[in-house]
PDB file of N, CA and C in Angstrom:
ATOM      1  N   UNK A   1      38.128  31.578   4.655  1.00  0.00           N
ATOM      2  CA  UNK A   1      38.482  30.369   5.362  1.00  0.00           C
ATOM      3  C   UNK A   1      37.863  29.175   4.637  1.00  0.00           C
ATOM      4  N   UNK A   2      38.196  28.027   4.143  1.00  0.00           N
ATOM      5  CA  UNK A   2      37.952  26.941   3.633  1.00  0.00           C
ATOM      6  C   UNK A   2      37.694  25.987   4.541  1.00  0.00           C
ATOM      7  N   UNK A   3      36.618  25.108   4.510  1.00  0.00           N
ATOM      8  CA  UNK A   3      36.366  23.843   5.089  1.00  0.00           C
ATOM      9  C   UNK A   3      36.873  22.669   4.714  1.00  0.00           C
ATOM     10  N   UNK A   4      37.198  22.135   5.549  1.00  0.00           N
ATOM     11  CA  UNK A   4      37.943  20.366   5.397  1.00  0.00           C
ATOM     12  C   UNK A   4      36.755  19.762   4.615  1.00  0.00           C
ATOM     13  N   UNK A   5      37.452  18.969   3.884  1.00  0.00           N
ATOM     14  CA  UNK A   5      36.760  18.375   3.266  1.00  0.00           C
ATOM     15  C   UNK A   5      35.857  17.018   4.045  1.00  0.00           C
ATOM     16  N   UNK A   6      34.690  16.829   4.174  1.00  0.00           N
ATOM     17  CA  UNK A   6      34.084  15.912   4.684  1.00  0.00           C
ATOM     18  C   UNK A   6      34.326  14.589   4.416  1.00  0.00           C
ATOM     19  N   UNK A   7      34.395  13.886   5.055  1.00  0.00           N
ATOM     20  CA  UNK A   7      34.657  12.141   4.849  1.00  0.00           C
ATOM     21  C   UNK A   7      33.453  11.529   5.079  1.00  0.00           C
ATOM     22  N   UNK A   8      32.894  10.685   3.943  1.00  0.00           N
ATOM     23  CA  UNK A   8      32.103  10.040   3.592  1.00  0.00           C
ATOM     24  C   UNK A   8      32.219   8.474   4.238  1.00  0.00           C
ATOM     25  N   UNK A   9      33.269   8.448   4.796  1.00  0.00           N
ATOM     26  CA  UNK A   9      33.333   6.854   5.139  1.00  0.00           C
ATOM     27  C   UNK A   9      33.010   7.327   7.000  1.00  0.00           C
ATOM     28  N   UNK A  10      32.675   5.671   7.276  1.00  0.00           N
ATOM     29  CA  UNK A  10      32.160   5.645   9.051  1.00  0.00           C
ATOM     30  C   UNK A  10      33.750   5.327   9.658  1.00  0.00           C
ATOM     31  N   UNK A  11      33.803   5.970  10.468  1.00  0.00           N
ATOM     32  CA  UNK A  11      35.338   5.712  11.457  1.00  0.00           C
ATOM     33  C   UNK A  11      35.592   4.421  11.581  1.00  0.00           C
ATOM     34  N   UNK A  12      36.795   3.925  11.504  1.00  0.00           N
ATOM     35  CA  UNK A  12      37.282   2.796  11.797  1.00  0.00           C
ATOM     36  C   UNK A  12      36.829   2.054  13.360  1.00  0.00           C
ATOM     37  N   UNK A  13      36.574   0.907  12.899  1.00  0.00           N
ATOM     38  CA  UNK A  13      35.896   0.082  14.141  1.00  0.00           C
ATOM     39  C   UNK A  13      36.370  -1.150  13.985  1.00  0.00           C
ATOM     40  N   UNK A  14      36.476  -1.957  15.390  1.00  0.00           N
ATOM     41  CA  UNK A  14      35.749  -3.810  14.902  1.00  0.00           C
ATOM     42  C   UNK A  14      37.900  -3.688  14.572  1.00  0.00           C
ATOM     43  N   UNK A  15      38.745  -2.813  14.939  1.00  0.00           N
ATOM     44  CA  UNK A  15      39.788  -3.896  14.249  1.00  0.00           C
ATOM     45  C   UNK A  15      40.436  -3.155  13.015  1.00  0.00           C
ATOM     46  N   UNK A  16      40.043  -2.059  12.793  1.00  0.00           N
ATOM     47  CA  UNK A  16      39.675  -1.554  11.134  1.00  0.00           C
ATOM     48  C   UNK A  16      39.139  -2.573  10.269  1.00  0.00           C
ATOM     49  N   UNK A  17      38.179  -2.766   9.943  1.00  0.00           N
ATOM     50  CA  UNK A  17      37.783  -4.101   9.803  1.00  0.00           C
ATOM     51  C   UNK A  17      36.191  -3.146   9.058  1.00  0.00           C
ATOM     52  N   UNK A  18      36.532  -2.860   7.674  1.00  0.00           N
ATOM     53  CA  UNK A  18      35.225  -2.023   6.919  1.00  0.00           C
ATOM     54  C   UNK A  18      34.435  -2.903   6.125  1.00  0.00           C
ATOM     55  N   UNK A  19      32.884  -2.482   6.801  1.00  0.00           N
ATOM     56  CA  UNK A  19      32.102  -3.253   5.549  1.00  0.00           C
ATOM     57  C   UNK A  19      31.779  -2.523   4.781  1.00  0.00           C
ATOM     58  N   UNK A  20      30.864  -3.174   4.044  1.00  0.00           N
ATOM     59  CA  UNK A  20      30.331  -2.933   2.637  1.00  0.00           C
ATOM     60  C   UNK A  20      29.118  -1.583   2.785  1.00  0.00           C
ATOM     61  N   UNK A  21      28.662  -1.330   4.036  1.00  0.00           N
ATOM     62  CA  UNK A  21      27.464  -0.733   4.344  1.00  0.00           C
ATOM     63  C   UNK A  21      28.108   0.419   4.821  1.00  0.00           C
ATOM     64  N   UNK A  22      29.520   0.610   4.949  1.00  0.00           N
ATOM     65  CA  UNK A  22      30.311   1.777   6.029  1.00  0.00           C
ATOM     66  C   UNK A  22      30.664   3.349   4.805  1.00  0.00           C
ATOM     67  N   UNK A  23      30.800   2.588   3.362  1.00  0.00           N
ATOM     68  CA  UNK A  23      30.779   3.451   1.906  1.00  0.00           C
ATOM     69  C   UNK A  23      29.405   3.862   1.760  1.00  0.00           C
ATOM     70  N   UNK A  24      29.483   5.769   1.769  1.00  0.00           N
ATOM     71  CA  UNK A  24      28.332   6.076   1.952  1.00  0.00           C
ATOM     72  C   UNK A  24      27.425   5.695   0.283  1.00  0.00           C
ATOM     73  N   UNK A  25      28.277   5.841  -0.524  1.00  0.00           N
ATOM     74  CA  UNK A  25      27.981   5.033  -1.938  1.00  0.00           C
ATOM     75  C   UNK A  25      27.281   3.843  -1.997  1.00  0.00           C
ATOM     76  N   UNK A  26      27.859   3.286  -1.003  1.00  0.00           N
ATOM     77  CA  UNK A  26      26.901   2.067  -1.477  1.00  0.00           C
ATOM     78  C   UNK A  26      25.390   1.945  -0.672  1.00  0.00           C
ATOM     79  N   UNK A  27      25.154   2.807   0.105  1.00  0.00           N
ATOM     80  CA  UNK A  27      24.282   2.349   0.691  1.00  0.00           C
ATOM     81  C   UNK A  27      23.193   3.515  -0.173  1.00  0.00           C
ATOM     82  N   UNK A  28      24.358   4.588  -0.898  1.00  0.00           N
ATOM     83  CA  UNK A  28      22.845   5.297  -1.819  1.00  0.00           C
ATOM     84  C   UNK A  28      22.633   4.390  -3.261  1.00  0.00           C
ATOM     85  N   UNK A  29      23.451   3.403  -3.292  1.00  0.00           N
ATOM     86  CA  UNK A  29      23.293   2.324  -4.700  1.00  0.00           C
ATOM     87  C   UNK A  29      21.978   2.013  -4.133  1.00  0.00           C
ATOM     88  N   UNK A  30      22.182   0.776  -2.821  1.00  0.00           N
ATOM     89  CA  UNK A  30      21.253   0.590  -2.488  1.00  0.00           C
ATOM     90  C   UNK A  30      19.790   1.095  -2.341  1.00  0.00           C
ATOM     91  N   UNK A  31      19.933   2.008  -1.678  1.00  0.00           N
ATOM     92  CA  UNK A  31      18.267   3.334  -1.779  1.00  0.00           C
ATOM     93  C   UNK A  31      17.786   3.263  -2.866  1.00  0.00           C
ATOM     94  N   UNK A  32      18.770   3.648  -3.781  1.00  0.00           N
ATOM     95  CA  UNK A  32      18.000   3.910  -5.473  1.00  0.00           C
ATOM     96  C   UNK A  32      17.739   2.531  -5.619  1.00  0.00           C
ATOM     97  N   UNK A  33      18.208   1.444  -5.721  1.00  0.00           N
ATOM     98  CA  UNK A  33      17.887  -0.002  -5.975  1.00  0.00           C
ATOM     99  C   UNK A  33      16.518  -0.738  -5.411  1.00  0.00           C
ATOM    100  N   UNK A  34      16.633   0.271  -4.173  1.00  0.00           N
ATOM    101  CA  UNK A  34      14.989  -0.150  -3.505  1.00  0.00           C
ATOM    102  C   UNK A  34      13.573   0.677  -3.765  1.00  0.00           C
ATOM    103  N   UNK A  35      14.301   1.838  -4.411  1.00  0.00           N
ATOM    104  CA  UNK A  35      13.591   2.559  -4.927  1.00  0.00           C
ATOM    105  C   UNK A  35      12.867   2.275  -6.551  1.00  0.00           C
ATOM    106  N   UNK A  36      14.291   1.175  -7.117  1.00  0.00           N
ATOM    107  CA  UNK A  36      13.768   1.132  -8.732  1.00  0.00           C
ATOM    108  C   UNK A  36      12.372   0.239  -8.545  1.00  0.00           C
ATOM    109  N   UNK A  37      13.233  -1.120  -7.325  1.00  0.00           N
ATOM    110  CA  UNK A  37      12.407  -2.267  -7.152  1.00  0.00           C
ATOM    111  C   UNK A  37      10.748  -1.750  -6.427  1.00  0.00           C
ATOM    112  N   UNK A  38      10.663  -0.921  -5.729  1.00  0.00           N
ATOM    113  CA  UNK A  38       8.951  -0.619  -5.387  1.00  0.00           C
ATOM    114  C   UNK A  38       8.691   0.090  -6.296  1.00  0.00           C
ATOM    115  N   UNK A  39       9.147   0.772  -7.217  1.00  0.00           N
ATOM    116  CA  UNK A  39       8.629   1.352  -8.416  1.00  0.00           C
ATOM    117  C   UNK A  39       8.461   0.482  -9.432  1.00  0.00           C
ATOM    118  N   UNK A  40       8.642  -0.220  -9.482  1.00  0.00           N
ATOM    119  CA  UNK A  40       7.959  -1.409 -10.815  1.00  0.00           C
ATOM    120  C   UNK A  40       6.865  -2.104 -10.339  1.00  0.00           C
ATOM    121  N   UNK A  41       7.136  -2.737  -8.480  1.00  0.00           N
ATOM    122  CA  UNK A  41       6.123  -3.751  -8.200  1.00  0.00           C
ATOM    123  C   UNK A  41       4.778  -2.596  -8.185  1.00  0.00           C
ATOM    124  N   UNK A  42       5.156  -1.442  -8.160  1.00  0.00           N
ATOM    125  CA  UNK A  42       3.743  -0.636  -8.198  1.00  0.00           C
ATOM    126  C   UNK A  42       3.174  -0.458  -8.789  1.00  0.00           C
ATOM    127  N   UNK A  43       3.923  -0.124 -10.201  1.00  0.00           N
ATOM    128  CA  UNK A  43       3.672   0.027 -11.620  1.00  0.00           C
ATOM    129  C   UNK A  43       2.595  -1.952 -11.963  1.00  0.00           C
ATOM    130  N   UNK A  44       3.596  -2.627 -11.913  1.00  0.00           N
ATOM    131  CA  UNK A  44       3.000  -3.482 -12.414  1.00  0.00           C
ATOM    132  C   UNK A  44       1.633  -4.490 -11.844  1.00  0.00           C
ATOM    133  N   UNK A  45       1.074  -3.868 -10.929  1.00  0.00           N
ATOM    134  CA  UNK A  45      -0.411  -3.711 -10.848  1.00  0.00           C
ATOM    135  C   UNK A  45      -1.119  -3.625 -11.430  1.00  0.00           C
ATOM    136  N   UNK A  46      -0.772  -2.922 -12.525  1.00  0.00           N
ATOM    137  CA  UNK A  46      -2.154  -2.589 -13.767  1.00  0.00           C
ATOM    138  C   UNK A  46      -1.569  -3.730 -14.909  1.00  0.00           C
ATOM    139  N   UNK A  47      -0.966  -4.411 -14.304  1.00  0.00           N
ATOM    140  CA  UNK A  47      -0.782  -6.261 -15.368  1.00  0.00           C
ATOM    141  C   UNK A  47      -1.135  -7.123 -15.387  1.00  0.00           C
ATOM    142  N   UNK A  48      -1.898  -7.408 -13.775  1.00  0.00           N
ATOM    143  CA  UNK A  48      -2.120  -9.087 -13.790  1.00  0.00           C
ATOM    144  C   UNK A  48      -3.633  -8.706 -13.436  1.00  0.00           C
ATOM    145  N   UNK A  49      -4.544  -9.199 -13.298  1.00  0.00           N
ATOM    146  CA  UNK A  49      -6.037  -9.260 -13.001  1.00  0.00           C
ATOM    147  C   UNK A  49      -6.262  -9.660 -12.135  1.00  0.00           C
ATOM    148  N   UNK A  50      -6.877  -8.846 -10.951  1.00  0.00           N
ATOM    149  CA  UNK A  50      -7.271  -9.203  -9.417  1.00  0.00           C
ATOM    150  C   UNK A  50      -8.573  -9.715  -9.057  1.00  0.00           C
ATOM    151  N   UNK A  51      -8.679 -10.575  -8.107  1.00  0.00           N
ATOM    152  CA  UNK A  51      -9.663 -11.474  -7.691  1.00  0.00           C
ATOM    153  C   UNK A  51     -10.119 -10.733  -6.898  1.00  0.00           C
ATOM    154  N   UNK A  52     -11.067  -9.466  -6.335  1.00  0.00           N
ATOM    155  CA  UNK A  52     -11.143  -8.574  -5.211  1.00  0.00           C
ATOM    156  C   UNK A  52     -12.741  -9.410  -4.804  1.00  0.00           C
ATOM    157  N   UNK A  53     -12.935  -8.939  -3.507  1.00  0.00           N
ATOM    158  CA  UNK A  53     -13.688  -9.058  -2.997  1.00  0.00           C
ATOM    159  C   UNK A  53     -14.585  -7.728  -2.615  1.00  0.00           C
ATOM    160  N   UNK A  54     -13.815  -6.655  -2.276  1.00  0.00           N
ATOM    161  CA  UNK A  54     -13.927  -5.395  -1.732  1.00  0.00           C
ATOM    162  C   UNK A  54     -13.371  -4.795  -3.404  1.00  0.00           C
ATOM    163  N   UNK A  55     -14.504  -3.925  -3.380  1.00  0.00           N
ATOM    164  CA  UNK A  55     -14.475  -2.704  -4.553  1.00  0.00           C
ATOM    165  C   UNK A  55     -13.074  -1.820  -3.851  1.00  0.00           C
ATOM    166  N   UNK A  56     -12.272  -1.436  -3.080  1.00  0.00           N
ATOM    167  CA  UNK A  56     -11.749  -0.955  -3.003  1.00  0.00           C
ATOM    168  C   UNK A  56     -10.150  -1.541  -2.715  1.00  0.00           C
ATOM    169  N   UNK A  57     -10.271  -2.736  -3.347  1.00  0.00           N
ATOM    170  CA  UNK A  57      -9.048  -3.703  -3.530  1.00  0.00           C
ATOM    171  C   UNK A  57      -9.110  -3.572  -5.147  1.00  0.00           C
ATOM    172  N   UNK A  58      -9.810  -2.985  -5.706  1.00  0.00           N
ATOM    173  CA  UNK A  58      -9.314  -2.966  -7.283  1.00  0.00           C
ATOM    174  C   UNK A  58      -8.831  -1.519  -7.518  1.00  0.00           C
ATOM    175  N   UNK A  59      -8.572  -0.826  -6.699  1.00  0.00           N
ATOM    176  CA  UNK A  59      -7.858   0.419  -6.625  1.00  0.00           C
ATOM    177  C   UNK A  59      -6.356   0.379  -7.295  1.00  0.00           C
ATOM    178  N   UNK A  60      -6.167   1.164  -8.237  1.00  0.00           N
ATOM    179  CA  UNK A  60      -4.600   1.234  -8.502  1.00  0.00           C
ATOM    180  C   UNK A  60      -3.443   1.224  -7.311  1.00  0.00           C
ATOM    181  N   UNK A  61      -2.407   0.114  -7.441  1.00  0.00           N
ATOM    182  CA  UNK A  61      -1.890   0.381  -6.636  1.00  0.00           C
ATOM    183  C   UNK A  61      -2.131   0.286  -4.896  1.00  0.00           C
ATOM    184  N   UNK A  62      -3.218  -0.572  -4.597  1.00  0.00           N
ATOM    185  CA  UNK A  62      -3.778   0.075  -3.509  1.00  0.00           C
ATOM    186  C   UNK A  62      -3.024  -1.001  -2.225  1.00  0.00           C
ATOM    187  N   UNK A  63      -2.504  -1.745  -2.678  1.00  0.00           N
ATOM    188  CA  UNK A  63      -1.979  -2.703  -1.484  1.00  0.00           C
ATOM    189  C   UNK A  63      -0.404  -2.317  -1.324  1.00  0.00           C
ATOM    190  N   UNK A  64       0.272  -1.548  -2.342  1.00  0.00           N
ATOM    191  CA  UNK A  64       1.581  -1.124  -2.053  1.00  0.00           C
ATOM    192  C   UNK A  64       1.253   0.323  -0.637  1.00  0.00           C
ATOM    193  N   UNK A  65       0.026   1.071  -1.191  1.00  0.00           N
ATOM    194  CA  UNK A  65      -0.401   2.280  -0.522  1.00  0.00           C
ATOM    195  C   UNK A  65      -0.460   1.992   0.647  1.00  0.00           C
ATOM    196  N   UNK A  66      -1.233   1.052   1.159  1.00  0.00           N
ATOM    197  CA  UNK A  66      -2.205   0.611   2.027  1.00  0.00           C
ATOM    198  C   UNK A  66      -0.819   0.550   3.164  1.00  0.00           C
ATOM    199  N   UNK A  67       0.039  -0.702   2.837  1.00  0.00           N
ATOM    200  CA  UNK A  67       1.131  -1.275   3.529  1.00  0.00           C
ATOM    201  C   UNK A  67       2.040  -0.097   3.736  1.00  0.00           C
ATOM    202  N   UNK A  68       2.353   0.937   2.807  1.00  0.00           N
ATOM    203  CA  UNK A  68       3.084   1.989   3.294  1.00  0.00           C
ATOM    204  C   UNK A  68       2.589   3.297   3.861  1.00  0.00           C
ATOM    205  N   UNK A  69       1.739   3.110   4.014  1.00  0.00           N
ATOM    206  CA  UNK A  69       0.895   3.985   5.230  1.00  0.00           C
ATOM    207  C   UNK A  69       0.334   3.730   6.215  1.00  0.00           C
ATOM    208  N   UNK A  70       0.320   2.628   6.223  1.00  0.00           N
ATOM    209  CA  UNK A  70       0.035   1.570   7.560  1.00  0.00           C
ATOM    210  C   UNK A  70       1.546   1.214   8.777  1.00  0.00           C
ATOM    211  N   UNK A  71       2.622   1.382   7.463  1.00  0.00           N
ATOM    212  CA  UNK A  71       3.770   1.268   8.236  1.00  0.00           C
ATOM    213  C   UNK A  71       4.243   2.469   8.552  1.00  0.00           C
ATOM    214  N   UNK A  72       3.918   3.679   8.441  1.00  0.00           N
ATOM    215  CA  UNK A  72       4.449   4.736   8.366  1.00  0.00           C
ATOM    216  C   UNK A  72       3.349   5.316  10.079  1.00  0.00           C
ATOM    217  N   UNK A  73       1.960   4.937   9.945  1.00  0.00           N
ATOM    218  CA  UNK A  73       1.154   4.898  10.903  1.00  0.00           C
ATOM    219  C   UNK A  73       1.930   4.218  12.418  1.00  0.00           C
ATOM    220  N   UNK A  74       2.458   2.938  11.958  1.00  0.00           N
ATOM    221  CA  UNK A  74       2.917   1.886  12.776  1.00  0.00           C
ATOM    222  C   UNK A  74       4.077   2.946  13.930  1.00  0.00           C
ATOM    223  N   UNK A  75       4.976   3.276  13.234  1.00  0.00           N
ATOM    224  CA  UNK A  75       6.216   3.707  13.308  1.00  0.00           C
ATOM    225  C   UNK A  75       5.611   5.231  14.207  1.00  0.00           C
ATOM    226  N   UNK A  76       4.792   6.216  13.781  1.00  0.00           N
ATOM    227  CA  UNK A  76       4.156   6.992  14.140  1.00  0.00           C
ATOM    228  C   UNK A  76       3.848   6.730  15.895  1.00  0.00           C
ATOM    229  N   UNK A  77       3.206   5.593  15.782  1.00  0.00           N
ATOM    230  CA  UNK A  77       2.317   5.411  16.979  1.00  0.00           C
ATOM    231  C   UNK A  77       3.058   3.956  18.056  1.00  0.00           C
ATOM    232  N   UNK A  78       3.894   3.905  17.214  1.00  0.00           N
ATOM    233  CA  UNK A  78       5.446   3.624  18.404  1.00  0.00           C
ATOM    234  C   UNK A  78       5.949   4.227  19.072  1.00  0.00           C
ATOM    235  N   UNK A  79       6.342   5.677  18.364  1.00  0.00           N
ATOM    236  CA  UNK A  79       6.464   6.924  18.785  1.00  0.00           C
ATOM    237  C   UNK A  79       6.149   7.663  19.926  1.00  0.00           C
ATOM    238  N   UNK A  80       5.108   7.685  19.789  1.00  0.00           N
ATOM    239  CA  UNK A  80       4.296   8.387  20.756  1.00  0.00           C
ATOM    240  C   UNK A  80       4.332   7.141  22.162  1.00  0.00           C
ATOM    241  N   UNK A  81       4.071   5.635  21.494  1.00  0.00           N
ATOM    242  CA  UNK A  81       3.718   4.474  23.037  1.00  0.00           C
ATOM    243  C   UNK A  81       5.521   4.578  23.719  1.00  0.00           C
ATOM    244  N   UNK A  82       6.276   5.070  22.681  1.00  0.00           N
ATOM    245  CA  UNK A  82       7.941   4.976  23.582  1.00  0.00           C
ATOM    246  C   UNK A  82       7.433   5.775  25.122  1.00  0.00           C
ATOM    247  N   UNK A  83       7.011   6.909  24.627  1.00  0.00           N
ATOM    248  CA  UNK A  83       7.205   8.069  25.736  1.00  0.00           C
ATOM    249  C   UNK A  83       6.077   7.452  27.223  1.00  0.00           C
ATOM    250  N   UNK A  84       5.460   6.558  26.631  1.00  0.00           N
ATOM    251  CA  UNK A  84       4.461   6.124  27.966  1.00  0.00           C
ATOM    252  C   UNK A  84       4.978   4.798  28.759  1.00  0.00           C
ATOM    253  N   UNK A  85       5.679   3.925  27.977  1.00  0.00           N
ATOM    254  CA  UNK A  85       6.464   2.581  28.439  1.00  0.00           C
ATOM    255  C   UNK A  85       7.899   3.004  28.985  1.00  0.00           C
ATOM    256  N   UNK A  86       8.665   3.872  28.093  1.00  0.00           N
ATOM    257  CA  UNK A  86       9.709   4.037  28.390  1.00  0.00           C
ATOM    258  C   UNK A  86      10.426   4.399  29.671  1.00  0.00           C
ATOM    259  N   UNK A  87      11.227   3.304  30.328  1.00  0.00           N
ATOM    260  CA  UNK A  87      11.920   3.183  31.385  1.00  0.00           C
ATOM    261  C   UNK A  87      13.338   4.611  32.121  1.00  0.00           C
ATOM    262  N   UNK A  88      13.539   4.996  33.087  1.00  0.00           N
ATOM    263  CA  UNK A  88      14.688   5.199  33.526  1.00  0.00           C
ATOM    264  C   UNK A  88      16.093   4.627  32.937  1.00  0.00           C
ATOM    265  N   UNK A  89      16.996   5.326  32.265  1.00  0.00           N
ATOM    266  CA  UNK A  89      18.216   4.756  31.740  1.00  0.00           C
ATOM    267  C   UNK A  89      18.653   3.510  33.371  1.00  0.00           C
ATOM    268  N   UNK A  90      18.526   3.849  34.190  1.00  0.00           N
ATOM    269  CA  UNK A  90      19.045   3.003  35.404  1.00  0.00           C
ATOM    270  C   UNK A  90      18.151   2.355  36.328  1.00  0.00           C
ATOM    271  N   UNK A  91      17.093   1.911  35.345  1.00  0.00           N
ATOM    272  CA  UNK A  91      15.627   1.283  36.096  1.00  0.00           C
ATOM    273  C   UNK A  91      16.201  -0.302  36.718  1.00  0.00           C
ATOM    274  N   UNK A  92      16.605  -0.942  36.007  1.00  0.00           N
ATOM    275  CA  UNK A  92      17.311  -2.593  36.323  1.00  0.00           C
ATOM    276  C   UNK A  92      18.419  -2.185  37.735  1.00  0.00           C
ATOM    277  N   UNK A  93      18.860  -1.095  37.738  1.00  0.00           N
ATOM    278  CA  UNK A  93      20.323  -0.804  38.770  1.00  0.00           C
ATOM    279  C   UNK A  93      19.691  -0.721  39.949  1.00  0.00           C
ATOM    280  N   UNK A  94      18.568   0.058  40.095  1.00  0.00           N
ATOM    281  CA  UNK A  94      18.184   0.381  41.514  1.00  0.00           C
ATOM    282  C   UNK A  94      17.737  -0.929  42.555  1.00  0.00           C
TER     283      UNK A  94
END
């Protein structure tokens, strides 16, 4: 038995009315593009000469690290505060 071939595009919406973000292509252009761009600003750390205050601000790399584990923390511990704030789908109705 053979499988249908999968469609890469998002269902028609809005009108048929497709953006640019709906081609699953472009949005992996994009990824890799954000991927080239934090891979250089990381790299190029060891180019310019830092004014630190803290011995551990002259760390390779250490403010790209810092910010993406801090946001990754962030996102983490959103996570977890959803399940303690989070309302009844029909809390406003009653």
């Amino acid at each position: 038995m053979t499988e249908a071939p999968v469609n890469d595009r998002a269902p028609e919406k809005d009108g048929g009315k497709r953006f640019w973000l709906d081609d699953r292509r472009n949005v992996h252009k994009l990824f890799w593009a954000l991927v080239v761009v934090c891979s250089f600003l990381f790299l190029s750390d060891a180019f310019y000469e830092k004014h630190v205050i803290y011995a551990f601000e002259n760390w390779f790399g250490f403010f790209g690290l810092f910010g993406f584990f801090l946001s990754f923390a962030l996102v983490l511990t959103a996570r977890e505060l959803r399940k303690i704030l989070m309302r009844d789908e029909d809390y406003y109705d009653r």
